[in-house]
Protein backbone atom coordinates (compact mmCIF):
# COMPACT_ATOMS: atom_id res chain seq x y z
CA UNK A 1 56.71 138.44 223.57
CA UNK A 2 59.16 135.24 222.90
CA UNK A 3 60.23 133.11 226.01
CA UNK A 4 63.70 132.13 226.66
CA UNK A 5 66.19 130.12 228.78
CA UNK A 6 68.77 131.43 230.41
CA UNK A 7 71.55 128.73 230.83
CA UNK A 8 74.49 129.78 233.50
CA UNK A 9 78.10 127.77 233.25
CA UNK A 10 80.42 128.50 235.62
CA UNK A 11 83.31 126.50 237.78
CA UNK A 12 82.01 125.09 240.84
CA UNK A 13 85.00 125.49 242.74
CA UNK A 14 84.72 129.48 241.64
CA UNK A 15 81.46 129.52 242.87
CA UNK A 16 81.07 130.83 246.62
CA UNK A 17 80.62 128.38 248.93
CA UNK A 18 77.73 127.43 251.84
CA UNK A 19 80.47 126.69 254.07
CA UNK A 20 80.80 130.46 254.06
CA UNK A 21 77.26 132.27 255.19
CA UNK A 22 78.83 136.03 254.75
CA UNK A 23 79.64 135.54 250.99
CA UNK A 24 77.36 133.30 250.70
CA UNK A 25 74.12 135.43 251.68
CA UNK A 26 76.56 138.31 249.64
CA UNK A 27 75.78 136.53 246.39
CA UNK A 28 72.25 135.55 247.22
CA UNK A 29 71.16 139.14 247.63
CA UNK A 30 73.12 139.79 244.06
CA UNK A 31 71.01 137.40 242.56
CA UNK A 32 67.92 138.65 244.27
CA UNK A 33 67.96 142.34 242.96
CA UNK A 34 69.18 141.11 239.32
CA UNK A 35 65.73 138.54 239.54
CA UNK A 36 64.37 141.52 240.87
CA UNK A 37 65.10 143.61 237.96
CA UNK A 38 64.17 141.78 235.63
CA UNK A 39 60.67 140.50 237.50
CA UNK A 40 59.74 144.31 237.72
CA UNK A 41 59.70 144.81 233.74
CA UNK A 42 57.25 141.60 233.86
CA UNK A 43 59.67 139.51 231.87
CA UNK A 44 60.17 137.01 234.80
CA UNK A 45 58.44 133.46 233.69
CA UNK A 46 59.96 130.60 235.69
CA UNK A 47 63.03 129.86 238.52
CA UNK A 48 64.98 127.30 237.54
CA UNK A 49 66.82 124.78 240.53
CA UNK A 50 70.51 125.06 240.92
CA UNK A 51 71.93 121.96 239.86
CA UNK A 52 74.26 119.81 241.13
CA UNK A 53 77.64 118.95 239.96
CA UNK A 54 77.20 115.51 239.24
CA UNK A 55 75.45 113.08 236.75
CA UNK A 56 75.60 110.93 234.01
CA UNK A 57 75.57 111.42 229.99
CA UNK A 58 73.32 109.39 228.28
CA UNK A 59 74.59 108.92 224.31
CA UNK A 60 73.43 106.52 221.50
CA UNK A 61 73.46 102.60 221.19
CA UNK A 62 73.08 103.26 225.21
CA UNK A 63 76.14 104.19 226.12
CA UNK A 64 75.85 106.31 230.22
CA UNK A 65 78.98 107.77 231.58
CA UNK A 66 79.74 109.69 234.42
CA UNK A 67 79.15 113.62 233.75
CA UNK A 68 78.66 116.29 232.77
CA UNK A 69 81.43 116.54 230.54
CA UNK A 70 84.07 115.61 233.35
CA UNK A 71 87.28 116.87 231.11
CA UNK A 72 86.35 120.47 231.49
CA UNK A 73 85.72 122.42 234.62
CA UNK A 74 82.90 124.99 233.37
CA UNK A 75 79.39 123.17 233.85
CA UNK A 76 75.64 123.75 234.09
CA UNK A 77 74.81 125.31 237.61
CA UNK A 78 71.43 126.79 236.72
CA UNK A 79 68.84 128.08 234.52
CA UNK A 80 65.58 129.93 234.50
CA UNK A 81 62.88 131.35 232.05
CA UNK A 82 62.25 135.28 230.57
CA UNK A 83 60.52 136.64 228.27
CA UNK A 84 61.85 139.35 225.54
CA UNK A 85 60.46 141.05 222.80
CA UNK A 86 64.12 139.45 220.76
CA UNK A 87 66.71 137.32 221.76
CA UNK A 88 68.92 141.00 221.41
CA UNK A 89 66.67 142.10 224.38
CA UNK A 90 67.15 138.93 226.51
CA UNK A 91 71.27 138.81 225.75
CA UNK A 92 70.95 142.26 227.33
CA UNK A 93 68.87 141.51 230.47
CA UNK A 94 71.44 138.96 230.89
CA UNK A 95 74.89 141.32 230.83
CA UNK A 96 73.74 141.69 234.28
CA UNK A 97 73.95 138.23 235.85
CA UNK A 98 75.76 137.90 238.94
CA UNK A 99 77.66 134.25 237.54
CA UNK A 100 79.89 136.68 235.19
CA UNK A 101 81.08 138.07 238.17
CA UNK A 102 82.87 134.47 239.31
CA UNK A 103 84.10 133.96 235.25
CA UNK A 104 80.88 132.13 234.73
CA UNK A 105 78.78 132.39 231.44
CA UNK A 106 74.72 132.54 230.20
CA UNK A 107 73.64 130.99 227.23
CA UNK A 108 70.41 132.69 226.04
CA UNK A 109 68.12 130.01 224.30
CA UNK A 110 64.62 130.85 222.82
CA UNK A 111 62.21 128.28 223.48
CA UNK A 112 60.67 127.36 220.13
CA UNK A 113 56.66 127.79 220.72
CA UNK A 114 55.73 126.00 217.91
């Protein structure tokens, strides 16, 4: 079985807010039973950390400026690690993810073992 990352873009200003406990423990439990799901079929490997909005770009010849990408709105917010028999199979466990529901994205990466 191949491991891959799961990479979820989204707005942050679509994403529900701590401010607000009701939706916010709403979307936890989403995210809960679709970890869930995909935990009992053993293809679970690793949590990633949400991330937050800020940081900095690092590019050649040295050159850091303020990022992510400030000139678009979509940005990291998280990630974690599966494993799938094909990167077909882990596109699939990811039609599920609760950031689609807020017009967010995943990027499905396989890690390269060798």
């Amino acid at each position: 079985m191949k491991e891959f990352l799961l990479l979820f873009r989204a707005d942050y200003e679509a994403m529900p807010q701590k401010d607000d406990p009701e939706e916010w423990q709403a979307t936890a439990k989403k995210w809960q039973d679709w970890i869930g799901g995909i935990a009992a079929q053993d293809k679970w490997v690793a949590p990633g950390q949400q991330l937050n909005p800020g940081g900095k770009v690092v590019k050649t010849n040295g050159v850091i400026t303020d990022g992510p990408y400030t000139e678009i709105k979509e940005t990291l917010i998280s990630y974690c690690t599966i494993k799938a028999e094909s990167l077909e199979e882990a596109a699939d466990l990811a039609t599920g993810c609760p950031i689609l529901t807020v017009g967010g994205n995943v990027e499905v990466r396989e890690i390269d073992a060798s």
